[in-house]
Structure formats: C-alpha cells, structure tokens
N, C-alpha and C. Protein backbone atom coordinates (compact mmCIF):
# COMPACT_ATOMS: atom_id res chain seq x y z
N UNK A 1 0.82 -2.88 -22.32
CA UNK A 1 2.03 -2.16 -21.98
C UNK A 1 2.98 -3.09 -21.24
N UNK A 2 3.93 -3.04 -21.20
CA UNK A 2 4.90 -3.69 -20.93
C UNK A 2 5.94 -2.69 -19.63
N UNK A 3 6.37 -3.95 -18.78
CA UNK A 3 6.70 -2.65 -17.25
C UNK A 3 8.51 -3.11 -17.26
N UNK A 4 9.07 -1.98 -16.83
CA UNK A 4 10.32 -1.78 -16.76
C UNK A 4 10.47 -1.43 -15.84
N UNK A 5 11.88 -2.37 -14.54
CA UNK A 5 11.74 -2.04 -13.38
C UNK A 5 13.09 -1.14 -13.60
N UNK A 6 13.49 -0.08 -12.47
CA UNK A 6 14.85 0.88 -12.97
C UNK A 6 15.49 0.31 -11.99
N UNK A 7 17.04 0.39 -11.57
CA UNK A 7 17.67 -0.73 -10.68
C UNK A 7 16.82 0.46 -9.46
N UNK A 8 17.21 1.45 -9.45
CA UNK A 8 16.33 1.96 -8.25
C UNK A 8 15.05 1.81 -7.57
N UNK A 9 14.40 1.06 -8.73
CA UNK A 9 12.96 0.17 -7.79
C UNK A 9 12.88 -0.98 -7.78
N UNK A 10 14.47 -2.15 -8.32
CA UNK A 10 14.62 -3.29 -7.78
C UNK A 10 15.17 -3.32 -6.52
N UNK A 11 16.17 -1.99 -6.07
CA UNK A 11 16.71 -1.85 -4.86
C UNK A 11 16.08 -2.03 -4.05
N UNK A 12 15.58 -0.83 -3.73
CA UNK A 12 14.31 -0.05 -2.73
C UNK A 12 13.35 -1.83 -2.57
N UNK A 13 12.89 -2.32 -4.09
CA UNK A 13 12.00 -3.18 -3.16
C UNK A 13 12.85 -4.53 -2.71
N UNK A 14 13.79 -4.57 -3.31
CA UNK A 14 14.62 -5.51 -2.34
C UNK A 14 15.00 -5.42 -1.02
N UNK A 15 15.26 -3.94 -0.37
CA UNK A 15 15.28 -3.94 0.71
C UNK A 15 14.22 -3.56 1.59
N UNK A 16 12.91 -3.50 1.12
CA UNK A 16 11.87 -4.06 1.43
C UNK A 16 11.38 -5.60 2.12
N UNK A 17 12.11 -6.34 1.21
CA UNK A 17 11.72 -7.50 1.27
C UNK A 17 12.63 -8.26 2.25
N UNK A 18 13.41 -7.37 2.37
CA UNK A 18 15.07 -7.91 2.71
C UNK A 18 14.10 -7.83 4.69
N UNK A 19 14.08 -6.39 4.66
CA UNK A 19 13.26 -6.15 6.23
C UNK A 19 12.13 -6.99 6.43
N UNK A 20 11.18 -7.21 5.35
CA UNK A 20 9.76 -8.26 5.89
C UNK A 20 10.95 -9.57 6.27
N UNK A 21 11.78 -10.13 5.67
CA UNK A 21 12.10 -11.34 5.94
C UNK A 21 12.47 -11.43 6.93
N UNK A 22 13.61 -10.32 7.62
CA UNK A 22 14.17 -10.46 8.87
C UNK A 22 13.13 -10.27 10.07
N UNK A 23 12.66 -8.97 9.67
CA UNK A 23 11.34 -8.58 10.63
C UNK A 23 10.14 -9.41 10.66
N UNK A 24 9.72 -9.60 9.41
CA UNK A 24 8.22 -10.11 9.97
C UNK A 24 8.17 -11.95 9.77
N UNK A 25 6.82 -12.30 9.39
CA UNK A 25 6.76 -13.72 9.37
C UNK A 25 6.90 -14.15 7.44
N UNK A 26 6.82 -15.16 6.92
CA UNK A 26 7.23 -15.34 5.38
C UNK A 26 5.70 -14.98 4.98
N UNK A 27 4.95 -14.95 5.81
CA UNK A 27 3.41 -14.84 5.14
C UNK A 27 3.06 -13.29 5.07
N UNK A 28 3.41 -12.35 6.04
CA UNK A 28 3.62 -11.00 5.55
C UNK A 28 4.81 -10.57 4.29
N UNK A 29 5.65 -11.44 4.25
CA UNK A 29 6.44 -11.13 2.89
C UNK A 29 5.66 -11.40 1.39
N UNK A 30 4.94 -12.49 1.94
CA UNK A 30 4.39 -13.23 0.58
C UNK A 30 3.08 -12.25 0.24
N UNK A 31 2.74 -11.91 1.25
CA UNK A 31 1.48 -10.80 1.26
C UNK A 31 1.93 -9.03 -0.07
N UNK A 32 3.14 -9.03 0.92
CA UNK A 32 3.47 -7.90 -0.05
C UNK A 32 4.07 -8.28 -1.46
N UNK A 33 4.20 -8.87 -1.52
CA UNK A 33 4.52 -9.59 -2.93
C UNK A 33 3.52 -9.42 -3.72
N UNK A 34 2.44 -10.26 -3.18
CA UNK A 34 1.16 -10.54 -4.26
C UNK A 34 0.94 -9.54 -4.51
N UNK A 35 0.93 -8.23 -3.44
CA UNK A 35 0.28 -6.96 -3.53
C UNK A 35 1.45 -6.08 -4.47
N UNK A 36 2.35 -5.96 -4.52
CA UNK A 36 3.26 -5.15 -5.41
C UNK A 36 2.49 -6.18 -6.60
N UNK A 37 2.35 -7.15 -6.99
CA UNK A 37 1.79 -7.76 -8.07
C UNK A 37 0.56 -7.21 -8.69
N UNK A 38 0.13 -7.16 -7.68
CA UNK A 38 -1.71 -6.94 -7.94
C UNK A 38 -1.57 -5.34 -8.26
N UNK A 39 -1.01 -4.82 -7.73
CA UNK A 39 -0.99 -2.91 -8.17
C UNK A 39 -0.14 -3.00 -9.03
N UNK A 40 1.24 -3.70 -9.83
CA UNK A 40 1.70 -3.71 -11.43
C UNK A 40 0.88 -3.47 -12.46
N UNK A 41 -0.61 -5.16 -11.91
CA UNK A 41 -1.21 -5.18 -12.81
C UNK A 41 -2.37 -4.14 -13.31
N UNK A 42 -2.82 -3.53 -11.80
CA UNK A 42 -3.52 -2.54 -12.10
C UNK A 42 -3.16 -1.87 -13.02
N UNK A 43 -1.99 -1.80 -12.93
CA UNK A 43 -1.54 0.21 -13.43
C UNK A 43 -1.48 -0.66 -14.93
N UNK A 44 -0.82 -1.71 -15.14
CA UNK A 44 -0.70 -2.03 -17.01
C UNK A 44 -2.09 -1.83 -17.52
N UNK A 45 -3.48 -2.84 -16.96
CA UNK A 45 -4.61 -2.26 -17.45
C UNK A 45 -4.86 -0.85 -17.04
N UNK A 46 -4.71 -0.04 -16.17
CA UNK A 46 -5.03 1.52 -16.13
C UNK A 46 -3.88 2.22 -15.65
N UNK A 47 -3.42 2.60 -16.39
CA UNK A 47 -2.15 3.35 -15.83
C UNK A 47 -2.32 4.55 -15.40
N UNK A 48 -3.42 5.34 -15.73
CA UNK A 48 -3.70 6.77 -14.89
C UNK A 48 -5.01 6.44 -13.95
N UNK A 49 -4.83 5.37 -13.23
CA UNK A 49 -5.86 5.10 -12.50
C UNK A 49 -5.29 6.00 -11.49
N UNK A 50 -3.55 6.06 -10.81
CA UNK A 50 -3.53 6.63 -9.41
C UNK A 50 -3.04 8.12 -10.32
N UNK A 51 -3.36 8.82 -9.01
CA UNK A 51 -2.60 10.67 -9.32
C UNK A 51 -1.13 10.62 -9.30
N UNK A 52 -0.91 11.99 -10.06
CA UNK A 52 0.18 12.88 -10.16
C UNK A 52 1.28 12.95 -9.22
N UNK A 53 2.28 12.80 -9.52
CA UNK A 53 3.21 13.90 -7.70
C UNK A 53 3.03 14.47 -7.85
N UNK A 54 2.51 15.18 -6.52
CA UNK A 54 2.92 16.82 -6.72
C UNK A 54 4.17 17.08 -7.18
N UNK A 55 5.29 16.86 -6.99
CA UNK A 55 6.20 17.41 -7.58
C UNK A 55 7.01 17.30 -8.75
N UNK A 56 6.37 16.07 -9.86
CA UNK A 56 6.58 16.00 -11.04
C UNK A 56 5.28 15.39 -11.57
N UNK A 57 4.42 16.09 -12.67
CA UNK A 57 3.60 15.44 -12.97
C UNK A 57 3.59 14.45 -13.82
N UNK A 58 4.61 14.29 -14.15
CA UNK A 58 4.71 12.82 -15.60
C UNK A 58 4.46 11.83 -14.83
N UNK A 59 4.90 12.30 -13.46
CA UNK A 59 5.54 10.78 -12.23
C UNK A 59 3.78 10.42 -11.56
N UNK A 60 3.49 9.13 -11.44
CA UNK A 60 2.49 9.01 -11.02
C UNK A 60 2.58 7.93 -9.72
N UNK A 61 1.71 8.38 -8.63
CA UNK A 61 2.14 7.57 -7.20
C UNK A 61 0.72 6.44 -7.23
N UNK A 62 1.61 4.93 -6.92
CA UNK A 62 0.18 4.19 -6.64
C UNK A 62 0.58 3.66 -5.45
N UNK A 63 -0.76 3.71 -4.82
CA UNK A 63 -0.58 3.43 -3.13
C UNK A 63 -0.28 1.32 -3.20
N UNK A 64 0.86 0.81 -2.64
CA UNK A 64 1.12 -0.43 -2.32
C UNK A 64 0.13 -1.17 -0.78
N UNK A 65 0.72 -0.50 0.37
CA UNK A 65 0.32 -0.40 1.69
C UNK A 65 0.50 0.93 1.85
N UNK A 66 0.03 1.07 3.42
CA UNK A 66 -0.05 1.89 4.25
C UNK A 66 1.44 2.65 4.10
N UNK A 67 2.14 1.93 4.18
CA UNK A 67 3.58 2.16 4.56
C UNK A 67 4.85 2.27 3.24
N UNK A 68 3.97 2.12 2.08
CA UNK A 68 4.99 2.15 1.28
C UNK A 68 3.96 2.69 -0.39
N UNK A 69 4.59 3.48 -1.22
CA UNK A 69 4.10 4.07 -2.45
C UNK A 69 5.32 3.35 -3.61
N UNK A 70 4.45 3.26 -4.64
CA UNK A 70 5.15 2.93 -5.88
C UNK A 70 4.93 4.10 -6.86
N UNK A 71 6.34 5.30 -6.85
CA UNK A 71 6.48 5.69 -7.96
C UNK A 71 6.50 5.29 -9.30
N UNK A 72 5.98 5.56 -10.50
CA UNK A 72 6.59 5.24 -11.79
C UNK A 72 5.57 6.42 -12.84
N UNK A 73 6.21 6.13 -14.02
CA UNK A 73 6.17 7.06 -15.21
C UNK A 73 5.56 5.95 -16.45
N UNK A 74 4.40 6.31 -17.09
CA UNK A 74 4.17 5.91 -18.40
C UNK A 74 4.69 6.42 -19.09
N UNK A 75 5.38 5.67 -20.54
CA UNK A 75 6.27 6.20 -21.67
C UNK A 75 5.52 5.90 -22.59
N UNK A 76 3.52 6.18 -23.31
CA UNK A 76 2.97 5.47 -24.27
C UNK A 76 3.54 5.39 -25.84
N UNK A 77 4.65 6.48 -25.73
CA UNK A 77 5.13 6.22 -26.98
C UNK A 77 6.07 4.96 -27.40
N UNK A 78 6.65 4.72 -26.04
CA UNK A 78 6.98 3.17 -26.20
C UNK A 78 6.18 1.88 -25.62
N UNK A 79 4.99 2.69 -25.36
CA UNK A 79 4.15 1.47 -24.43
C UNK A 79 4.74 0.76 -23.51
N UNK A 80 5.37 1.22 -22.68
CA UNK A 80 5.73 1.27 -21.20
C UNK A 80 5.22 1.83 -20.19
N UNK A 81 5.81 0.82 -18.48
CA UNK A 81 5.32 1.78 -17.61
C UNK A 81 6.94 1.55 -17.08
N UNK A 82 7.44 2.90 -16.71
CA UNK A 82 8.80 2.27 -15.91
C UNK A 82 8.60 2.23 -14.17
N UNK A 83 9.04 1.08 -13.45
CA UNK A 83 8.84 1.68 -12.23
C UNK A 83 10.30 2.22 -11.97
N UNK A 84 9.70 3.48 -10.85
CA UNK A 84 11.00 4.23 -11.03
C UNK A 84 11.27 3.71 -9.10
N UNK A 85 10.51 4.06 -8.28
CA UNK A 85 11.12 3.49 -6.68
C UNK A 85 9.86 3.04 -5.90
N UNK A 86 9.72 2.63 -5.08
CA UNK A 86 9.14 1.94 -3.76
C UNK A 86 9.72 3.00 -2.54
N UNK A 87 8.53 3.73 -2.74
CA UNK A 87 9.05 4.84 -1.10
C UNK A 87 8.29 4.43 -0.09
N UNK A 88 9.63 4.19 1.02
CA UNK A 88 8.45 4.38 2.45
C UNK A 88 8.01 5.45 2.99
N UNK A 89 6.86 5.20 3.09
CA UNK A 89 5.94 6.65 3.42
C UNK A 89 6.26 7.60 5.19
N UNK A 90 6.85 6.77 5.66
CA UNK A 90 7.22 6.91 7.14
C UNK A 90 8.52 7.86 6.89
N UNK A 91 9.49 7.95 5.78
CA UNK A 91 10.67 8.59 5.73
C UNK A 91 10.55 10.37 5.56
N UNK A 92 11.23 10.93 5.47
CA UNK A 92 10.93 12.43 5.32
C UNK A 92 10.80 12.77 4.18
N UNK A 93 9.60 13.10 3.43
CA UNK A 93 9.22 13.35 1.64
C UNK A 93 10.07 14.18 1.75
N UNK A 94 10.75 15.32 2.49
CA UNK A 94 11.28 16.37 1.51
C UNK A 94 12.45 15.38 0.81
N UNK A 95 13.16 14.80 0.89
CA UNK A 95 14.34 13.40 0.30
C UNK A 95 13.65 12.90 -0.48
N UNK A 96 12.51 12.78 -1.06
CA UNK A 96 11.88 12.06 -1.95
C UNK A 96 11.80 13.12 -3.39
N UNK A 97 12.37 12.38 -4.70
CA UNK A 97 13.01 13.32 -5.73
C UNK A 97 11.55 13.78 -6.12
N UNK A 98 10.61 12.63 -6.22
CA UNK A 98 9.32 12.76 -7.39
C UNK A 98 8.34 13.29 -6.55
C-alpha cells in the first residue's frame, strides 16, 4: 500500500516538529521522526493493526507517543493509507473531527 499524507497531517506534523526544535534537544526531534516512521511502516504492513475512532469508524487511531495520535483512513480499493492528522492528545478531543 502506498501512504498519502493530506496537507492537514503535513501541517499538524510540521508544527510538531517545529515545537521539538524550539523546545527540546535535535535528538528528541530525531527520535520522533524515526517513530512517526516506524508506526507508517507498521500500519502499510498492517493497517488494522490499531482501532477504530470512536467517532468515525473508517478513521483508524495509531498511538505515535504518549502525547500525540496519528489519525488516518485505508482506501484498499486504491491501496492506500491516507494520513489524515497528528493530534495532540493533551488538547480537548471534543475539537477533534475523527
């Protein structure tokens, strides 16, 4: 399968990355990196490895860190996964669409 980022989960993780850089050290940036990497790859070999949202089930949540979830949606009829956002988990879910 092949992954499609939507500008809304290049945003979100840009300003992710944007805060590790200012905030933390380059080795916690590089950390979350590998790790948004390493859970892509998960999900291309298993894409219903993580659950459902509750509030849309097409939408499926995979845990990144503590502090942050990667929404996205499989499309197998086009053999895709799209990522749809990078939520921080600290913000108020009711604002969270999926």
């Amino acid at each position: 399968m092949k992954v499609r980022w939507t500008p809304e989960s290049k945003i979100t993780y840009l300003k992710i990355l944007a805060y590790l850089d200012e905030s933390w050290s380059q080795r916690e940036l590089q950390n979350f990196v590998d790790t948004v990497e390493n859970v892509i790859n998960q999900i291309i070999d298993e894409p219903y490895m993580f659950g459902a949202s509750p509030k849309k089930k097409n939408i499926r949540k995979g845990f990144v860190t503590k502090h942050t979830t990667l929404y996205y949606r499989i499309k197998p009829g086009e053999k895709e996964i799209e990522l749809l956002t990078f939520w921080d988990n600290r913000q108020n879910p009711d604002r969270l669409a999926y």
